[in-house]
PDB file of N, CA and C in Angstrom:
ATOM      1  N   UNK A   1      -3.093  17.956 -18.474  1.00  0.00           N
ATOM      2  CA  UNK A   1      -2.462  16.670 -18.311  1.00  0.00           C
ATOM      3  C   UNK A   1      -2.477  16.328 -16.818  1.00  0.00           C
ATOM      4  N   UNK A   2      -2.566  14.936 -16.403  1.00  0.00           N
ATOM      5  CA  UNK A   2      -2.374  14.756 -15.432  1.00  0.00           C
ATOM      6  C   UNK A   2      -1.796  13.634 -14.771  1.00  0.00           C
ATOM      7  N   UNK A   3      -1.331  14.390 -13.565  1.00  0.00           N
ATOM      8  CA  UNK A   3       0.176  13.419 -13.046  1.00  0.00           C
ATOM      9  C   UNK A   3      -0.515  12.233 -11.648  1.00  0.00           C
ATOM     10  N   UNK A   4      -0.142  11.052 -11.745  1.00  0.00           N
ATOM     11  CA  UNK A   4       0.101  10.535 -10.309  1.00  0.00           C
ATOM     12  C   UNK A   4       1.271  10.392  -9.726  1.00  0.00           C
ATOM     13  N   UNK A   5       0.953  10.451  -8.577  1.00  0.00           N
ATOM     14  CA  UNK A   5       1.988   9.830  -7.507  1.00  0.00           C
ATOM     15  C   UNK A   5       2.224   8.614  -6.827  1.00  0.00           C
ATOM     16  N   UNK A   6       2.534   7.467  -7.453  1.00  0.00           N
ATOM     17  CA  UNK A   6       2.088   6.340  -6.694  1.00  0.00           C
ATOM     18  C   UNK A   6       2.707   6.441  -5.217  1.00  0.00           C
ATOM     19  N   UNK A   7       3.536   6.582  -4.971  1.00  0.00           N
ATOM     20  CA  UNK A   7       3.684   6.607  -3.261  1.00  0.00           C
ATOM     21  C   UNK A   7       3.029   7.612  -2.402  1.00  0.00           C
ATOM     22  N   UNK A   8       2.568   8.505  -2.927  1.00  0.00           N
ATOM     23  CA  UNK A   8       1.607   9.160  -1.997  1.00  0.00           C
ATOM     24  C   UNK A   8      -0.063   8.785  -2.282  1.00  0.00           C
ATOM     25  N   UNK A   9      -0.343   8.150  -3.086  1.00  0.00           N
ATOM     26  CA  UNK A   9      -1.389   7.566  -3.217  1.00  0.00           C
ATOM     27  C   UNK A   9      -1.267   6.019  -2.059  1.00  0.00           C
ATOM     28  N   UNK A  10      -0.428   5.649  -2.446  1.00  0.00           N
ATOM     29  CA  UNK A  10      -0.155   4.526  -1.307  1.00  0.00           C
ATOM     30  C   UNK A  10      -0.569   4.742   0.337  1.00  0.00           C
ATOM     31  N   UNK A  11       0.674   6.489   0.256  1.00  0.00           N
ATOM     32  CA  UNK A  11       0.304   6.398   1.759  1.00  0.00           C
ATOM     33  C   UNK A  11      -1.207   7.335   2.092  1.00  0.00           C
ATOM     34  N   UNK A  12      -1.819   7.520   1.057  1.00  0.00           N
ATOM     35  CA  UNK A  12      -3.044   8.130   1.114  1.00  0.00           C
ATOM     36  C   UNK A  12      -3.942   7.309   1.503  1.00  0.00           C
ATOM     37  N   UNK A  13      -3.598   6.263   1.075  1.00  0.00           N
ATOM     38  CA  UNK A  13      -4.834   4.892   0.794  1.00  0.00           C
ATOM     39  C   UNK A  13      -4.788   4.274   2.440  1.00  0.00           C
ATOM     40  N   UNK A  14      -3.561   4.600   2.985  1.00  0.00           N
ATOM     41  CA  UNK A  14      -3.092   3.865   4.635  1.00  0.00           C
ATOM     42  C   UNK A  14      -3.763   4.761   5.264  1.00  0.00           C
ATOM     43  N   UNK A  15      -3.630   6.340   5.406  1.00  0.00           N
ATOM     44  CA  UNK A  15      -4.311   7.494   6.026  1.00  0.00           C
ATOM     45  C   UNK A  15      -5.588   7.306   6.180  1.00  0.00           C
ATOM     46  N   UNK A  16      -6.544   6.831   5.446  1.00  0.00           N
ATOM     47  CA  UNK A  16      -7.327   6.883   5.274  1.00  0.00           C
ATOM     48  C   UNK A  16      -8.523   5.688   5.512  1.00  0.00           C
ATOM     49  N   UNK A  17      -7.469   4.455   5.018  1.00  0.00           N
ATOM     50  CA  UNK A  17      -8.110   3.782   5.878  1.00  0.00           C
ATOM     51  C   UNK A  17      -8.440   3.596   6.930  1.00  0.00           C
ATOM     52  N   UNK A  18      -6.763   4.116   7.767  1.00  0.00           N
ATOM     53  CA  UNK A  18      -6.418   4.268   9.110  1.00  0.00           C
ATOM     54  C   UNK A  18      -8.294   5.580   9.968  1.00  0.00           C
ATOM     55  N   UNK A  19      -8.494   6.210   9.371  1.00  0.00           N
ATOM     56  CA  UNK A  19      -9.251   7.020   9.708  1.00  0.00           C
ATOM     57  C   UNK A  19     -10.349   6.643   9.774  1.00  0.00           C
ATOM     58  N   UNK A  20     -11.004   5.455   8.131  1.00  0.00           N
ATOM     59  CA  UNK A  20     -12.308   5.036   8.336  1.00  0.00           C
ATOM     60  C   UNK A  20     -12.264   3.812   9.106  1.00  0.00           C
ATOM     61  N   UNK A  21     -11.239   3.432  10.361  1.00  0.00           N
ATOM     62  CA  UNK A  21     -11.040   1.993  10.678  1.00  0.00           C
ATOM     63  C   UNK A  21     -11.081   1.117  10.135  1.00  0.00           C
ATOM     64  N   UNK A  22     -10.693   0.589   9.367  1.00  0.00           N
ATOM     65  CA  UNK A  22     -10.390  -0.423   8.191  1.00  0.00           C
ATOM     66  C   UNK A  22      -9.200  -0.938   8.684  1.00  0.00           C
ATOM     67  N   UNK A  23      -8.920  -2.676   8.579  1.00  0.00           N
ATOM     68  CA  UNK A  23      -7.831  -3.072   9.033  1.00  0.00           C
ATOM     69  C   UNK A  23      -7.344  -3.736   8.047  1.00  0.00           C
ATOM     70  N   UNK A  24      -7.549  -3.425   6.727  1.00  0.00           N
ATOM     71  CA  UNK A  24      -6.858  -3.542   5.356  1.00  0.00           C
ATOM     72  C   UNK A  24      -6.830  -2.648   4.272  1.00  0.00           C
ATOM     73  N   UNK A  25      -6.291  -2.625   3.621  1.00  0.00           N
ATOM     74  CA  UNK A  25      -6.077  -1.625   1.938  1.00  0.00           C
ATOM     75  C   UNK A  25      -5.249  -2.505   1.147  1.00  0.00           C
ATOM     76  N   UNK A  26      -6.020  -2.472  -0.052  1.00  0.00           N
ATOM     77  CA  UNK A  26      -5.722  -2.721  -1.336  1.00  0.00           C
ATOM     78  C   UNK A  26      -5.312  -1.333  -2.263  1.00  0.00           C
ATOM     79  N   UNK A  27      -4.223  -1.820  -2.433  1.00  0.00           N
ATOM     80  CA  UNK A  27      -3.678  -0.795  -3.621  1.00  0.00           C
ATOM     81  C   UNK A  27      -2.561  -2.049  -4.754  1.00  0.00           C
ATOM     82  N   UNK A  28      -2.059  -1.344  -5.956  1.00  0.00           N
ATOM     83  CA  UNK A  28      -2.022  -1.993  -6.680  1.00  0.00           C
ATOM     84  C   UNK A  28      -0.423  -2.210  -6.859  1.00  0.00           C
ATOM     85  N   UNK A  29       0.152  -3.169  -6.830  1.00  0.00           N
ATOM     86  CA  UNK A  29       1.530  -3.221  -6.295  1.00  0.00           C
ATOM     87  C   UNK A  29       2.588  -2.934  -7.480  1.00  0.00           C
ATOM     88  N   UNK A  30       3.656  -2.657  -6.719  1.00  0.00           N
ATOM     89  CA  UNK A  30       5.398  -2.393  -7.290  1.00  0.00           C
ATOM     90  C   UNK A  30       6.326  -2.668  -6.728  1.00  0.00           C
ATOM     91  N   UNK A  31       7.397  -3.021  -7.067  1.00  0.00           N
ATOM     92  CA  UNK A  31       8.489  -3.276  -6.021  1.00  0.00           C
ATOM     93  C   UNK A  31       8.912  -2.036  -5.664  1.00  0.00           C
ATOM     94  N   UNK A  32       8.803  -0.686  -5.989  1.00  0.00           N
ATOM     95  CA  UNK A  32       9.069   0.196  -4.842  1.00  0.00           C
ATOM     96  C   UNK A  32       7.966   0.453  -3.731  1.00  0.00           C
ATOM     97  N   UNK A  33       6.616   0.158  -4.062  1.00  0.00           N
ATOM     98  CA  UNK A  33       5.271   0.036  -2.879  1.00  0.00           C
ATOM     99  C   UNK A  33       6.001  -1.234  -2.118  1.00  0.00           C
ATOM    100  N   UNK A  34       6.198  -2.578  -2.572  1.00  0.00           N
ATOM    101  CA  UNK A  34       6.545  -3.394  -1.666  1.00  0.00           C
ATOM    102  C   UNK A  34       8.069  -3.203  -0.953  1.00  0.00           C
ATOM    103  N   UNK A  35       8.685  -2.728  -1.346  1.00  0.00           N
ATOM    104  CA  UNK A  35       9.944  -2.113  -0.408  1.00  0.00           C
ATOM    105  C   UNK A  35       9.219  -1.052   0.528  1.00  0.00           C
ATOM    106  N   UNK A  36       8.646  -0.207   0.752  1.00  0.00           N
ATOM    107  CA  UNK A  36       7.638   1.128   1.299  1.00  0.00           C
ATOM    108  C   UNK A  36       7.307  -0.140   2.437  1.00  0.00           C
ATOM    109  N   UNK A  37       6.176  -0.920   2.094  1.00  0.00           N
ATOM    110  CA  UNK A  37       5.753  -1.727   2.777  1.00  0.00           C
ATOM    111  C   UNK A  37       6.352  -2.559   4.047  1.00  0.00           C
ATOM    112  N   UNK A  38       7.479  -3.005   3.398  1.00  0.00           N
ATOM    113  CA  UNK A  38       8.601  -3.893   4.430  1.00  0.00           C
ATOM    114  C   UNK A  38       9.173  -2.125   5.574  1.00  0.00           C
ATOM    115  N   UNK A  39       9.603  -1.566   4.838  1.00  0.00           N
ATOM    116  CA  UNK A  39      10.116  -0.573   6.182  1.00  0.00           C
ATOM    117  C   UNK A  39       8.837  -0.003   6.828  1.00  0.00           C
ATOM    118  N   UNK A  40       7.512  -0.230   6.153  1.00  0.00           N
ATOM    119  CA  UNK A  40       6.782   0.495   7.663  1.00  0.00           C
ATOM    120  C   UNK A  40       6.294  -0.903   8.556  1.00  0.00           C
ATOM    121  N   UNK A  41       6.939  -2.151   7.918  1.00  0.00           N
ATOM    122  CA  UNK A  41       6.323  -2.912   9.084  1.00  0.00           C
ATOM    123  C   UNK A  41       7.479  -3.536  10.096  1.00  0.00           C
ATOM    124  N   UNK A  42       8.494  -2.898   9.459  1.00  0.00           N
ATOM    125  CA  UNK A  42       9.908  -3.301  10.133  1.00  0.00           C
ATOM    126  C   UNK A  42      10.070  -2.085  11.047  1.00  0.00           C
ATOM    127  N   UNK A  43       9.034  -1.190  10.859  1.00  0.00           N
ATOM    128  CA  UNK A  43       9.460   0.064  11.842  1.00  0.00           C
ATOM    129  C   UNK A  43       8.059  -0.212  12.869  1.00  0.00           C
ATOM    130  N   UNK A  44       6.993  -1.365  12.623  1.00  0.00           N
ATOM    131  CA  UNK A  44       5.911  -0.764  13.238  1.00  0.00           C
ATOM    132  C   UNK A  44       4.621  -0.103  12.785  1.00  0.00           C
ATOM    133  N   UNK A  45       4.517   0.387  11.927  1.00  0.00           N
ATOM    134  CA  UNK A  45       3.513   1.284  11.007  1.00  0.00           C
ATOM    135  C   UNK A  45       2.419   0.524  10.633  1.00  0.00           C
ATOM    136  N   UNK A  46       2.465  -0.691  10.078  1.00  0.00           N
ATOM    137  CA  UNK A  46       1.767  -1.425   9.777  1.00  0.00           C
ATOM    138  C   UNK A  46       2.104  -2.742   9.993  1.00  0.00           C
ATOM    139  N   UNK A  47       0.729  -3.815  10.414  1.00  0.00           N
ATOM    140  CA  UNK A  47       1.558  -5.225  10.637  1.00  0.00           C
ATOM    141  C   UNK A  47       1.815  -5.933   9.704  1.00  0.00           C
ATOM    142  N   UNK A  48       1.370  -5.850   9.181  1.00  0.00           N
ATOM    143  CA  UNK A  48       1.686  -6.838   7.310  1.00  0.00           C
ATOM    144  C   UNK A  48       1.159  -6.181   6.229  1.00  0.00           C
ATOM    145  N   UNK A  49       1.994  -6.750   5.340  1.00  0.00           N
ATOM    146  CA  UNK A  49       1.467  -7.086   4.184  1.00  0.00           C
ATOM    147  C   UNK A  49       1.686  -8.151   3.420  1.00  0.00           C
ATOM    148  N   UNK A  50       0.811  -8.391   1.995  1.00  0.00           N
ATOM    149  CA  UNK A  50       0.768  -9.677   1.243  1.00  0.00           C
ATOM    150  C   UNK A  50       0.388  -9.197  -0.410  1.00  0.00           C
ATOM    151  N   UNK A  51       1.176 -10.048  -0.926  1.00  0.00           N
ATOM    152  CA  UNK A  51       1.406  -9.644  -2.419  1.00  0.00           C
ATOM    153  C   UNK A  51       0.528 -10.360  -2.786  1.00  0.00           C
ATOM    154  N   UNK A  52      -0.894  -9.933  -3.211  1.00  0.00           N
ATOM    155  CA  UNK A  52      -1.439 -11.474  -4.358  1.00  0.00           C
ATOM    156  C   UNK A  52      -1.530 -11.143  -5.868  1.00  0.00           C
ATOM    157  N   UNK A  53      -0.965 -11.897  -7.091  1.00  0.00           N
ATOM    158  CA  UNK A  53      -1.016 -11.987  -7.884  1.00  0.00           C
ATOM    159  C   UNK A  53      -2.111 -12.964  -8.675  1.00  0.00           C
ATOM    160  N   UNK A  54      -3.550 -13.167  -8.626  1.00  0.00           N
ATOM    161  CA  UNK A  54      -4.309 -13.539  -8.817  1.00  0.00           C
ATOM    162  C   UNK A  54      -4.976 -13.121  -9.619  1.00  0.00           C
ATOM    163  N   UNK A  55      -4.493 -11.379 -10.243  1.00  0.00           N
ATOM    164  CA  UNK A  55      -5.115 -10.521 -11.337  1.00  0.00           C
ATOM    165  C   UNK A  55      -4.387  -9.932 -12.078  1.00  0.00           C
ATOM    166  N   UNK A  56      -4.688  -9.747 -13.095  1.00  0.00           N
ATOM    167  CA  UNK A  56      -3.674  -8.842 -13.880  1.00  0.00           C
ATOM    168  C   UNK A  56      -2.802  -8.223 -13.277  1.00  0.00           C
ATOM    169  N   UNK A  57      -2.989  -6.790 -12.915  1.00  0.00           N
ATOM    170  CA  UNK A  57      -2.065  -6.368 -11.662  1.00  0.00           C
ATOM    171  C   UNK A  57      -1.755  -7.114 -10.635  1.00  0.00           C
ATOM    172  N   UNK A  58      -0.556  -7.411 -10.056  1.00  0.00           N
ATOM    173  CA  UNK A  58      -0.471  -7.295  -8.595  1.00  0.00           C
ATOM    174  C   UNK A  58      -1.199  -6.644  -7.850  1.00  0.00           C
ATOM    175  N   UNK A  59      -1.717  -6.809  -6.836  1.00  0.00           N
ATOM    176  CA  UNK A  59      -1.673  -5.692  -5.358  1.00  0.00           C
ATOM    177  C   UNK A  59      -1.395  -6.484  -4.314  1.00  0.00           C
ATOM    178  N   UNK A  60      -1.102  -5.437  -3.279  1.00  0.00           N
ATOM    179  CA  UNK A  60      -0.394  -5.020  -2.213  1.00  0.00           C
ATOM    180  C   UNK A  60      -1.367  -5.180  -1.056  1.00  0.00           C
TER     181      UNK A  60
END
């Protein structure tokens, strides 16, 4: 069986972009990813983010 983690997939997806220089990531949103979101840009971590709902899922 197998498990995810959505918040460490989140901050996997930032790591990593952060590494291949990428100055965006798409991941697929929640209101606990978009709460995550607001404190790393209220701390600095990241400069934004934006919710688009244009697809089935949300993302982030």
């Amino acid at each position: 069986m197998m498990y995810t983690d959505p918040i460490a997939d989140l901050l996997t997806r930032i790591r990593n972009a952060l590494t291949a220089r990428h100055t965006q990531v798409v991941v697929p949103s929640s209101k606990l990813k978009v709460a995550i979101a607001k404190v790393l840009r209220d701390e600095g971590y990241v400069q934004g983010y934006d919710v688009t709902k244009d697809r089935p899922q949300p993302m982030l």
